[in-house]
Protein backbone atom coordinates (compact mmCIF):
# COMPACT_ATOMS: atom_id res chain seq x y z
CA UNK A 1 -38.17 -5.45 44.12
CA UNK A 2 -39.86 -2.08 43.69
CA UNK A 3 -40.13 -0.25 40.59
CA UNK A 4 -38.91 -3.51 38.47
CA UNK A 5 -38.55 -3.19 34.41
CA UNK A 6 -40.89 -5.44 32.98
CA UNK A 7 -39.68 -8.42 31.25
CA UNK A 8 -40.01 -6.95 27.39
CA UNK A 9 -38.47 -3.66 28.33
CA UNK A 10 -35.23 -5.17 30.39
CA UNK A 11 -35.06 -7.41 26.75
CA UNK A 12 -34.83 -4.09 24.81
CA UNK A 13 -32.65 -2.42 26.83
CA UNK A 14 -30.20 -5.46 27.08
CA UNK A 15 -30.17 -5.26 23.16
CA UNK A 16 -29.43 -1.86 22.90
CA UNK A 17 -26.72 -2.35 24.60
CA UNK A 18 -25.37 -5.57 23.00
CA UNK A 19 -25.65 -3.90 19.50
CA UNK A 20 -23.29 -0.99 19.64
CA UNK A 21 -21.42 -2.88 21.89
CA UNK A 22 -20.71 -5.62 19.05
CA UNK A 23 -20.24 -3.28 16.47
CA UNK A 24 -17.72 -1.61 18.27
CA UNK A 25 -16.18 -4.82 19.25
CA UNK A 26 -15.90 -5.83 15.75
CA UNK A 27 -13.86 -2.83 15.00
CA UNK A 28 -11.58 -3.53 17.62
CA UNK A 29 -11.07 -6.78 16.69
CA UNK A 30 -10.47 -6.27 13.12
CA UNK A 31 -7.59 -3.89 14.47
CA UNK A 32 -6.32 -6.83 15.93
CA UNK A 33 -6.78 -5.55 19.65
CA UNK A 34 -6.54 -7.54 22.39
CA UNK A 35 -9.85 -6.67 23.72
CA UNK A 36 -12.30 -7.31 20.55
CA UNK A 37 -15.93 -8.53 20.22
CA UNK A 38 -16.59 -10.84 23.17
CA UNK A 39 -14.73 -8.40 25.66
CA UNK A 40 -16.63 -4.93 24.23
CA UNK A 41 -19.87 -6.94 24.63
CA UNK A 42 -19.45 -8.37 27.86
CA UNK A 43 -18.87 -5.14 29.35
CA UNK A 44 -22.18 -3.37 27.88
CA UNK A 45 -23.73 -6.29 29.15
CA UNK A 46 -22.10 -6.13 32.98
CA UNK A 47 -22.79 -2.50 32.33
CA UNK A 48 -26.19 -2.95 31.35
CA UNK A 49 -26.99 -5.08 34.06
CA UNK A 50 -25.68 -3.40 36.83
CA UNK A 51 -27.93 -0.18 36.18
CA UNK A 52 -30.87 -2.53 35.63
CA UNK A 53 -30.59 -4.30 39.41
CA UNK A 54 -30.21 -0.48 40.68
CA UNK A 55 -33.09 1.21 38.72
CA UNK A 56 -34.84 -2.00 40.39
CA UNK A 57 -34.19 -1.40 43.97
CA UNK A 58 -36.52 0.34 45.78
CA UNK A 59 -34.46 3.47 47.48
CA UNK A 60 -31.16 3.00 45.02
CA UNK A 61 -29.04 5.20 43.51
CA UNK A 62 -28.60 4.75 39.89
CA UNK A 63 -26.56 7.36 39.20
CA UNK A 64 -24.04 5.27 42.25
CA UNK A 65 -23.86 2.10 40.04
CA UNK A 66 -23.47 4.57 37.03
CA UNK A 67 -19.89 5.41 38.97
CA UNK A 68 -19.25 2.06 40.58
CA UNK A 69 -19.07 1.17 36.70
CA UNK A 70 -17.16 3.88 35.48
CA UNK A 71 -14.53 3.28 37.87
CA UNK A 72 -14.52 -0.67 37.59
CA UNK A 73 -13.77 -0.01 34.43
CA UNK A 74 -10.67 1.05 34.93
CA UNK A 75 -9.48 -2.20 35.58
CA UNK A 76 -10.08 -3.51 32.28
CA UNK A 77 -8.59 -0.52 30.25
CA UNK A 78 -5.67 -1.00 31.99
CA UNK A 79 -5.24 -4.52 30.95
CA UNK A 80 -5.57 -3.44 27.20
CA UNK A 81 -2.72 -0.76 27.56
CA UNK A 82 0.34 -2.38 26.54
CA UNK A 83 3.79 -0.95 26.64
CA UNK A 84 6.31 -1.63 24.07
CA UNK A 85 9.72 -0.69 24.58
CA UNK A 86 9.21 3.33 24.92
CA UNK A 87 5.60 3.23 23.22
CA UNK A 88 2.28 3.31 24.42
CA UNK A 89 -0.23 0.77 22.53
CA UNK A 90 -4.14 0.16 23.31
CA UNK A 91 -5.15 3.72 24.63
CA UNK A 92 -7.59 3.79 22.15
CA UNK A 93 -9.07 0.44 23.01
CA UNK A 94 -9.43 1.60 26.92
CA UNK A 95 -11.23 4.32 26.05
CA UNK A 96 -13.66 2.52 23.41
CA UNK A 97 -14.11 -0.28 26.37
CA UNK A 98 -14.93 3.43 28.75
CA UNK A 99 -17.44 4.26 26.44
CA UNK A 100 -18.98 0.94 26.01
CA UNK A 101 -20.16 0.55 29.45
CA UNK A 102 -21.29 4.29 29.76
CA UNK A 103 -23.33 3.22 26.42
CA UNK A 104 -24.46 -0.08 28.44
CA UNK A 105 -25.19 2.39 31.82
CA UNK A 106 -27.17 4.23 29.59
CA UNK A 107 -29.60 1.26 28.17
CA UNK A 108 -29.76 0.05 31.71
CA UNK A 109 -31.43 3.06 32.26
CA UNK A 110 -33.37 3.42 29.03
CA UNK A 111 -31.76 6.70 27.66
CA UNK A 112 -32.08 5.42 24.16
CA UNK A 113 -31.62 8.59 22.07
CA UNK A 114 -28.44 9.39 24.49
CA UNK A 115 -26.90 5.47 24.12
CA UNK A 116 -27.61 5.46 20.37
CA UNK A 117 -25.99 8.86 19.51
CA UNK A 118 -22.80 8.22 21.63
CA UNK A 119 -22.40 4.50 19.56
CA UNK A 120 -22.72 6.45 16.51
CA UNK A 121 -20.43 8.73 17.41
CA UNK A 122 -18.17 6.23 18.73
CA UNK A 123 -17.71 4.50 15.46
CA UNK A 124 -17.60 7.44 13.30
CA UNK A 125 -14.56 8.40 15.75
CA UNK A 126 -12.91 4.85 15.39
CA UNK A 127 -13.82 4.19 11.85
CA UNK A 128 -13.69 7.42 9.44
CA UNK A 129 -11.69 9.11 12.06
CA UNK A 130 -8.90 6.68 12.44
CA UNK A 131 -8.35 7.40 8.39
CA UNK A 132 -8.17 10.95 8.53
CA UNK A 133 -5.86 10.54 11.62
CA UNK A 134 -3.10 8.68 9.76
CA UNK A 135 -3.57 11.10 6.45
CA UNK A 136 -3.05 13.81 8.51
CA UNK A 137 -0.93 12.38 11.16
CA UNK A 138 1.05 9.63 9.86
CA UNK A 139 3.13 7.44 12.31
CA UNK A 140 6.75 8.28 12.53
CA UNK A 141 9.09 6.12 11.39
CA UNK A 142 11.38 4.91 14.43
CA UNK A 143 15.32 5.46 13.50
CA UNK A 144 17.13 2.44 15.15
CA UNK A 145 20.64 2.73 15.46
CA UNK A 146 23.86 0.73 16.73
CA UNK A 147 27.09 2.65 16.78
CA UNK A 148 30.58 1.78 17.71
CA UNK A 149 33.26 3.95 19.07
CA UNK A 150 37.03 3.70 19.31
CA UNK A 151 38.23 4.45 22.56
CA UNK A 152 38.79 8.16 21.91
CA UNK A 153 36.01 9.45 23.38
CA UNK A 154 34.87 8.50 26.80
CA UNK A 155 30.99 7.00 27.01
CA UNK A 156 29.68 10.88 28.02
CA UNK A 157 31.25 12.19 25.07
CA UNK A 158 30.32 9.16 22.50
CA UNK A 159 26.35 10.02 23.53
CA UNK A 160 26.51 14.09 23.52
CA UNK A 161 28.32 13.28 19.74
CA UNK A 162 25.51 11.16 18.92
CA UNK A 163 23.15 13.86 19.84
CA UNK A 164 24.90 15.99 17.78
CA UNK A 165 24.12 14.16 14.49
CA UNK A 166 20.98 12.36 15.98
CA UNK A 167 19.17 15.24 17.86
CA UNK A 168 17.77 13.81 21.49
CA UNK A 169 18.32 10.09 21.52
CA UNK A 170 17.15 7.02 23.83
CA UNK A 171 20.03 4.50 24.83
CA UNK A 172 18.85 1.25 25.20
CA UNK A 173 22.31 -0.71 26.02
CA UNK A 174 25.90 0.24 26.13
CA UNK A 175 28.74 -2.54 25.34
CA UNK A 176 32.36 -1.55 26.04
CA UNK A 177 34.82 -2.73 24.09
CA UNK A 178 38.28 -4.38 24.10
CA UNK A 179 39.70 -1.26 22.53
CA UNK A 180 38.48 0.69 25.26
CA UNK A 181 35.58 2.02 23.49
CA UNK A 182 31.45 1.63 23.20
CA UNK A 183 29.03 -0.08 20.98
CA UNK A 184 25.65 2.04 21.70
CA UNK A 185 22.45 0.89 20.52
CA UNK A 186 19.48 3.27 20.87
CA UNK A 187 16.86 5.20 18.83
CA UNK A 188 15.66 8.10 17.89
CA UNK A 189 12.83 9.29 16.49
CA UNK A 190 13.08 9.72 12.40
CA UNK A 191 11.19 10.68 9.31
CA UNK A 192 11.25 10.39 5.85
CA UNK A 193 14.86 10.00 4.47
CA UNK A 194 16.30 11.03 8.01
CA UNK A 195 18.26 7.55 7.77
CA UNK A 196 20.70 8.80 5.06
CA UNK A 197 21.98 12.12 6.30
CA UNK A 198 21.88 10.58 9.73
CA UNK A 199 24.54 7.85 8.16
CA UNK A 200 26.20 10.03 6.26
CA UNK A 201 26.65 12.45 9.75
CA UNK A 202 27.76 9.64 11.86
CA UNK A 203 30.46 7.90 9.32
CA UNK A 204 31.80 11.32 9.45
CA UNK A 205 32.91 11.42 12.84
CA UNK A 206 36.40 10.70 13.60
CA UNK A 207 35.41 8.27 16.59
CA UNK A 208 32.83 6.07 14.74
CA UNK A 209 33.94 2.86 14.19
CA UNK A 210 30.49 1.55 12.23
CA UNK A 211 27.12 2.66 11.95
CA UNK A 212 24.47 0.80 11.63
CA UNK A 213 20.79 2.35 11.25
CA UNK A 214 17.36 0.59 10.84
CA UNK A 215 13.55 2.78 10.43
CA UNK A 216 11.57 0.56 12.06
């Protein structure tokens, strides 16, 4: 191979990308994410390596394995997205596994000052950052509710009256009744003490039967 990295230098830059790679990793992981430590610094690494074989062949395109990485990528985030019920989870941990191989890309091609700012930005954005984030925007309770009609109002009408007291709602399962009526269970979202004029709106109706409501 042309233009190979000698021995001490590929050690270096394999380092600088294990490092912020770990530390990152060990964020994750004390998050309790699925991808944590071992998965954050396997990818510099992969990352790492990748740009070393191309900045090593004579005629190559960096910048190409740069890209092959950045999409391969992909693959991985996608495996740490998880979707629960009507949320989203593990956005966060795709993108810190994106910007662990562009920080491994980056050793591989010995752009120290570049790969050592974007790890310390990195962790300042999932460390300090992930406090200010829930002082500033705290996660919304979820209002769960299960509510059973008498067979005066059709199924149409029971959900547009739950709407009513509720504001926009998400119907998870409908049971019909003996009676002639529903049992809905849904949610909604909720905040603060939502739950106790939302109980107070719904035992109010006419057509309710029960109400049951849960923040979870």
């Amino acid at each position: 191979m042309e233009h190979s990295v000698a021995a001490g230098e590929v050690l270096l830059r394999v380092l600088l990308a294990l490092v912020p790679a770990a530390l990152i990793g060990i964020e994750r992981e004390l998050g309790q994410q699925p991808a944590g430590l071992r998965t954050h610094v396997l990818v510099a690494l992969g990352a790492c390596l990748f740009t070393l074989a191309g900045v090593g062949i004579a005629g190559s395109d960096p910048t190409r394995i740069a890209a092959q990485v950045a999409s391969g990528i992909g693959f991985l985030g996608a495996g740490a997205i998880i979707r629960d019920r009507f949320r989203i989870k593990g956005l966060t941990t795709a993108a810190s596994l994106w910007v662990t191989a562009a920080i491994g890309v980056a050793a591989g091609l010995g752009a120290y000052v570049a790969g050592g700012i974007t790890a310390a930005v990195a962790l300042l954005v999932l460390v300090p950052l992930k406090w200010v984030e829930r002082e500033i925007f705290p996660d919304r309770p979820t209002l769960s509710f299960t509510v059973r009609f008498d067979g005066g109002l059709d199924l149409r009408e029971a959900v547009n009256s739950l709407s009513t007291v509720l504001g926009p709602v998400i119907i998870h399962r409908v049971e019909p009744t003996p009676e002639g009526g529903n049992v809905i269970h849904g949610e909604r979202r909720a905040s603060g003490n939502d739950i106790i004029g939302a109980s107070e709106g719904l035992t109010a109706m006419p057509s309710v039967d029960s109400a049951e409501l849960q923040e979870v």
